[in-house]
C-alpha atoms as a PDB file:
ATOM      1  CA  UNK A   1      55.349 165.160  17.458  1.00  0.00           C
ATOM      2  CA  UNK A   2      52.014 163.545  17.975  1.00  0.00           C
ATOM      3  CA  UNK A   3      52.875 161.931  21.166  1.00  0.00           C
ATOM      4  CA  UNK A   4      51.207 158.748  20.239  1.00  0.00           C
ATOM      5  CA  UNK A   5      53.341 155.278  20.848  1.00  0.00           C
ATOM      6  CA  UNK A   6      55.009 153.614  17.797  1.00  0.00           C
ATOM      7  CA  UNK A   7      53.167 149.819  18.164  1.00  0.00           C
ATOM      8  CA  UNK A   8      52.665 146.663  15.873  1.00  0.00           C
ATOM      9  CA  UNK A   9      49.052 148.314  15.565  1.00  0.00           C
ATOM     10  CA  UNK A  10      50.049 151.872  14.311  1.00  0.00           C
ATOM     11  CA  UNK A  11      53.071 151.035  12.302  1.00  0.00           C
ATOM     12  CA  UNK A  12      55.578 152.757  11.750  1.00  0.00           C
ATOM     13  CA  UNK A  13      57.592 154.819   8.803  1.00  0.00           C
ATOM     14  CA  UNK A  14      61.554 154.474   8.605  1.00  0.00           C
ATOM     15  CA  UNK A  15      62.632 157.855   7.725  1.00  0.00           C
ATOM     16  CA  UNK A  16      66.206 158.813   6.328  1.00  0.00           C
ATOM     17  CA  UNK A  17      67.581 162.290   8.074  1.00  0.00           C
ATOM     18  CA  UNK A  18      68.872 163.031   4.821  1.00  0.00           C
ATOM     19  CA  UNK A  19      67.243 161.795   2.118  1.00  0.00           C
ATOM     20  CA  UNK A  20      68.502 159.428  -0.927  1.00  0.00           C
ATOM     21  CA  UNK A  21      67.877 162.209  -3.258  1.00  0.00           C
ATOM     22  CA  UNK A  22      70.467 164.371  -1.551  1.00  0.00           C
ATOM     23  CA  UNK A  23      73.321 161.722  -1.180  1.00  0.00           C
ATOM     24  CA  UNK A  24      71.862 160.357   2.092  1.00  0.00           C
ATOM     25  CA  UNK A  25      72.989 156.661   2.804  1.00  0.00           C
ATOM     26  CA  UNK A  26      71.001 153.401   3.885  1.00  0.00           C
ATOM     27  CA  UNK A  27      72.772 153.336   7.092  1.00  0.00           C
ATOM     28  CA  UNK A  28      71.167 153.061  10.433  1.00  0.00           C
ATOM     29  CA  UNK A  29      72.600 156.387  11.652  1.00  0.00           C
ATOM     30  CA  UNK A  30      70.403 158.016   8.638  1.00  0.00           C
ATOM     31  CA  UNK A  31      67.575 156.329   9.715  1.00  0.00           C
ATOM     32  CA  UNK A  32      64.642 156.343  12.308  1.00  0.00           C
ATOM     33  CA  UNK A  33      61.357 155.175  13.214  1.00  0.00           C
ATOM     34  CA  UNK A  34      58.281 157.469  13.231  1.00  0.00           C
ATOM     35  CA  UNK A  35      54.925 157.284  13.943  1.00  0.00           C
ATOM     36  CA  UNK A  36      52.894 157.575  10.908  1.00  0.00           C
ATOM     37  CA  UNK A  37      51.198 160.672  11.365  1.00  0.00           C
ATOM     38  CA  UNK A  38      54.654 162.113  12.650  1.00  0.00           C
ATOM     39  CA  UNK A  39      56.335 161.267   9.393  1.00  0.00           C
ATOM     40  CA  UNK A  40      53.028 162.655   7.335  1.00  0.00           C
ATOM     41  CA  UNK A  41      53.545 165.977   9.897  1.00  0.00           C
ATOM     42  CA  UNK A  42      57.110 165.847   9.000  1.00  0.00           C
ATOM     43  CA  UNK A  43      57.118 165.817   5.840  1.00  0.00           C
ATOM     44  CA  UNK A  44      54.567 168.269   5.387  1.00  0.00           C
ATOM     45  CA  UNK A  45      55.724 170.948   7.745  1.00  0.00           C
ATOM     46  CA  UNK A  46      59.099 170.795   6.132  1.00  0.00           C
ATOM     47  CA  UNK A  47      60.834 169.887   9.926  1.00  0.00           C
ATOM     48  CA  UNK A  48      64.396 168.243  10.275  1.00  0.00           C
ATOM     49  CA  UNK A  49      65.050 164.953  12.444  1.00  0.00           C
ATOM     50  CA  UNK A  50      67.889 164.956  14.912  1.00  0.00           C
ATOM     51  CA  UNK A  51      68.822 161.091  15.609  1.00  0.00           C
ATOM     52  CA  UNK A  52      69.801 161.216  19.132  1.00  0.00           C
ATOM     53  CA  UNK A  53      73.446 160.347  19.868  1.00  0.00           C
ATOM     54  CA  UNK A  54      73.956 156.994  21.077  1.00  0.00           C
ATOM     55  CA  UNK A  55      75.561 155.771  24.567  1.00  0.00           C
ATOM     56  CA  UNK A  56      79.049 154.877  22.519  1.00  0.00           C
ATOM     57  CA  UNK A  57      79.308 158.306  21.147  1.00  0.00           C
ATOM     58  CA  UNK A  58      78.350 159.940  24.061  1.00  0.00           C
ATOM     59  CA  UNK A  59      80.979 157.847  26.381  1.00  0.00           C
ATOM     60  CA  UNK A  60      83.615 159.367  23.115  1.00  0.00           C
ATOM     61  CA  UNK A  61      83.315 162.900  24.109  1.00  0.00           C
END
């Protein structure tokens, strides 16, 4: 969202797509890395995360 690259410097947040709250799981395909004024934007513009599908799933189709 803020275009600014995730690095050591910056940090980063790891976000799950669904949260714990609503039944959402620790697994890696609930998860992903923001940047931490994306997550702060996120969270307070009330916008939804789409992981991207990976190269397995998208060789499945």
């Amino acid at each position: 969202m803020c275009q600014q690259p995730i690095t050591k410097e910056t940090g980063w947040h790891d976000h799950h797509i669904i949260h714990r709250s609503q039944g959402g799981r620790d697994a890696l395909d609930n998860r992903v890395l923001l940047h931490p004024v994306c997550h702060h934007q996120l969270h307070t513009r009330g916008v939804n995360v789409k992981k991207p599908a990976s190269k397995e799933a998208l060789l499945e189709t």
